[in-house]
C-alpha atoms as a PDB file:
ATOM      1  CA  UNK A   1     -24.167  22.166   5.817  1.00  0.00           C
ATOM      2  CA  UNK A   2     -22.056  20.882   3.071  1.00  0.00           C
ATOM      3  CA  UNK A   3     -18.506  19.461   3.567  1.00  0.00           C
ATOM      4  CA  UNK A   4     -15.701  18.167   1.089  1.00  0.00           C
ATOM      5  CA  UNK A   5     -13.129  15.533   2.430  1.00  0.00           C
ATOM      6  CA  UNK A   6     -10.739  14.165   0.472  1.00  0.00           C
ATOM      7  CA  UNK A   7      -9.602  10.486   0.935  1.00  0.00           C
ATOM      8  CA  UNK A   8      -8.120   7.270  -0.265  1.00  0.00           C
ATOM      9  CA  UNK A   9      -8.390   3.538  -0.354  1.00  0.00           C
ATOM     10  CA  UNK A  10      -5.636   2.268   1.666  1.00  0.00           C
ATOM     11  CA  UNK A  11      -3.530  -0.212   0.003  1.00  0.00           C
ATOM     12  CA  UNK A  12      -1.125  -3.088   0.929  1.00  0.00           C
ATOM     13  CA  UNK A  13       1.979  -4.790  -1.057  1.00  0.00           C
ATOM     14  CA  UNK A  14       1.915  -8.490  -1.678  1.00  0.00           C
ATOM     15  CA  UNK A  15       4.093 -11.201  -3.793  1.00  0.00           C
ATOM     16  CA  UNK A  16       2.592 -13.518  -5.551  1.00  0.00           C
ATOM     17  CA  UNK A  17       5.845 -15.977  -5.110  1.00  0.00           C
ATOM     18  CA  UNK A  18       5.751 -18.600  -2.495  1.00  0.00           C
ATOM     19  CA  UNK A  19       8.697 -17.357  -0.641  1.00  0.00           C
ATOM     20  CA  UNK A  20       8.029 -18.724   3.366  1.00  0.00           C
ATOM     21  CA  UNK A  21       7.609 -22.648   1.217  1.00  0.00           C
ATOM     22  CA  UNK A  22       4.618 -23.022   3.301  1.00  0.00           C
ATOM     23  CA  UNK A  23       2.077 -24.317   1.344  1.00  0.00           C
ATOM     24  CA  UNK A  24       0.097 -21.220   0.658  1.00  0.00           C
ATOM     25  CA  UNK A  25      -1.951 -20.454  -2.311  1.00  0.00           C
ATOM     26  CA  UNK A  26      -2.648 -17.276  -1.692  1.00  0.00           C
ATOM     27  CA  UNK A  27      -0.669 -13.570  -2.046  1.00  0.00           C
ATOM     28  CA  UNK A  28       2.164 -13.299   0.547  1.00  0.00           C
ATOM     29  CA  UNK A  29       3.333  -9.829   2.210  1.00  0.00           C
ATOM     30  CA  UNK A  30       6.228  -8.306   1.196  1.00  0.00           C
ATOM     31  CA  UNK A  31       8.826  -6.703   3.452  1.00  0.00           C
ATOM     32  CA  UNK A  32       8.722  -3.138   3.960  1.00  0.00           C
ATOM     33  CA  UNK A  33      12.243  -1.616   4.344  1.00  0.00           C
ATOM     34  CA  UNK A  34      11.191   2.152   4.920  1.00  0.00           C
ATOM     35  CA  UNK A  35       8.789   4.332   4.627  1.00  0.00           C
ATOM     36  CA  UNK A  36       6.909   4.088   0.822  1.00  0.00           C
ATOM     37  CA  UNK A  37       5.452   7.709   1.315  1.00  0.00           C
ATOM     38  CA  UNK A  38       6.683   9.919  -1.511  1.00  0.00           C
ATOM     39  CA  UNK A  39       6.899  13.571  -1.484  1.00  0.00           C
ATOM     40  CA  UNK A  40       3.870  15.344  -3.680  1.00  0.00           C
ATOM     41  CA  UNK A  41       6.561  16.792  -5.678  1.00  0.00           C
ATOM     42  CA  UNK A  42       7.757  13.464  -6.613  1.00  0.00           C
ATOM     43  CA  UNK A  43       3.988  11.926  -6.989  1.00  0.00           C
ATOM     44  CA  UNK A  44       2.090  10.986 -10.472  1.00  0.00           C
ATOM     45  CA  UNK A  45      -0.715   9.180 -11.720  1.00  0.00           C
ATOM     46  CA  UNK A  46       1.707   5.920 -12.012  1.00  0.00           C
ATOM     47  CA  UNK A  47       4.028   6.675  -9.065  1.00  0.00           C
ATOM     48  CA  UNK A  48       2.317   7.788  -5.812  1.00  0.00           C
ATOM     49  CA  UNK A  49       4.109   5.620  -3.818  1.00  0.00           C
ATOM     50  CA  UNK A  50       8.074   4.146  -2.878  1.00  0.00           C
ATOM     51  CA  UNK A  51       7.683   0.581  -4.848  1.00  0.00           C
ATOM     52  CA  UNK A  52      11.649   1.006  -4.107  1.00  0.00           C
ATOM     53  CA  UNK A  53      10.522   0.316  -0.777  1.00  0.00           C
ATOM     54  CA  UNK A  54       9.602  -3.313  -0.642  1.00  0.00           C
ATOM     55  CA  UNK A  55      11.327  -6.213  -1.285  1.00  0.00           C
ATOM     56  CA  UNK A  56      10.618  -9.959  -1.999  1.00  0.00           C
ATOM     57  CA  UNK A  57      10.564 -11.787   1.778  1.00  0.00           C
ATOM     58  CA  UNK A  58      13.748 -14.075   2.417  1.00  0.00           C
ATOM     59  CA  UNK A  59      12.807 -17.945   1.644  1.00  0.00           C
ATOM     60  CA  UNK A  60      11.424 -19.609   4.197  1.00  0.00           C
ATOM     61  CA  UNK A  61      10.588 -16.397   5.733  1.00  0.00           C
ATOM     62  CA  UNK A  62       7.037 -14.159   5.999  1.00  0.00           C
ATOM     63  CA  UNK A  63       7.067 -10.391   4.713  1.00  0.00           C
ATOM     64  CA  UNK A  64       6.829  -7.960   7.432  1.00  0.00           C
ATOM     65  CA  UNK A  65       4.529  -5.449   6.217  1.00  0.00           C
ATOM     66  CA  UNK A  66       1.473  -4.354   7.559  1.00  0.00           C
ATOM     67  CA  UNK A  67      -2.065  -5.244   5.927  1.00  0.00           C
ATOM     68  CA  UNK A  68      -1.867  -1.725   5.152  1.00  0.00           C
ATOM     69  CA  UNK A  69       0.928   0.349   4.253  1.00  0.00           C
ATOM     70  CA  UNK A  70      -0.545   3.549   3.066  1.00  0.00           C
ATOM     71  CA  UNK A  71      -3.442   5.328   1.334  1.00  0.00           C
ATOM     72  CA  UNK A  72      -3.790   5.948  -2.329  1.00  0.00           C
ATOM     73  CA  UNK A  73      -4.224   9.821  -3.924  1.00  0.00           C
ATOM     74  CA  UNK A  74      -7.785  11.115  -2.847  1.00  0.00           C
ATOM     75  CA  UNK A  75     -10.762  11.276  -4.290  1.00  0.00           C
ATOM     76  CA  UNK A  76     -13.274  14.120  -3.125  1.00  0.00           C
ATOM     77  CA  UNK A  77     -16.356  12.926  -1.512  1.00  0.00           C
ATOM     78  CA  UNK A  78     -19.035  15.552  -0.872  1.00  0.00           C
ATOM     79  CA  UNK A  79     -21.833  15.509   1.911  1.00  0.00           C
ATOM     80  CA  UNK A  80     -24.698  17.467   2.680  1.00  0.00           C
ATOM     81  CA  UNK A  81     -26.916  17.566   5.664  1.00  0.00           C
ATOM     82  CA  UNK A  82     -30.363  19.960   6.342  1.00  0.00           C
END
């Protein structure tokens, strides 16, 4: 049996700016205002998804998106079993 599916890494947005003044170090979410899932007619190579989407997280505030917001374009992986 031999099967093709096609998937993606998922992906998240962060900010590198300390926005929530919180002492962290590391990347901070960003907030997600709607949906960043473009239509394949509007996808490329450098634009597969909304970065219209997201915005820098009021100060002294966290972002609210998810870990994950999406999955990038996918890649084919092929299996085989006998």
């Amino acid at each position: 049996m031999l099967s093709t599916i096609f998937t993606g890494p998922v992906y998240g947005v962060t900010t590198q700016q300390n926005s929530c003044e919180c002492g962290s170090t590391g990347p901070q979410r960003a907030d997600i205002l709607r949906d960043p899932t473009l239509e394949k007619s509007q996808r490329t190579v450098e634009r597969w998804f909304d970065t219209d989407a997201f915005a820098q997280p009021e100060r002294f505030t966290f972002g609210n998106a998810s870990r994950s917001v999406g999955r990038a374009p996918a890649w084919p992986i092929s299996t085989s079993a006998s």
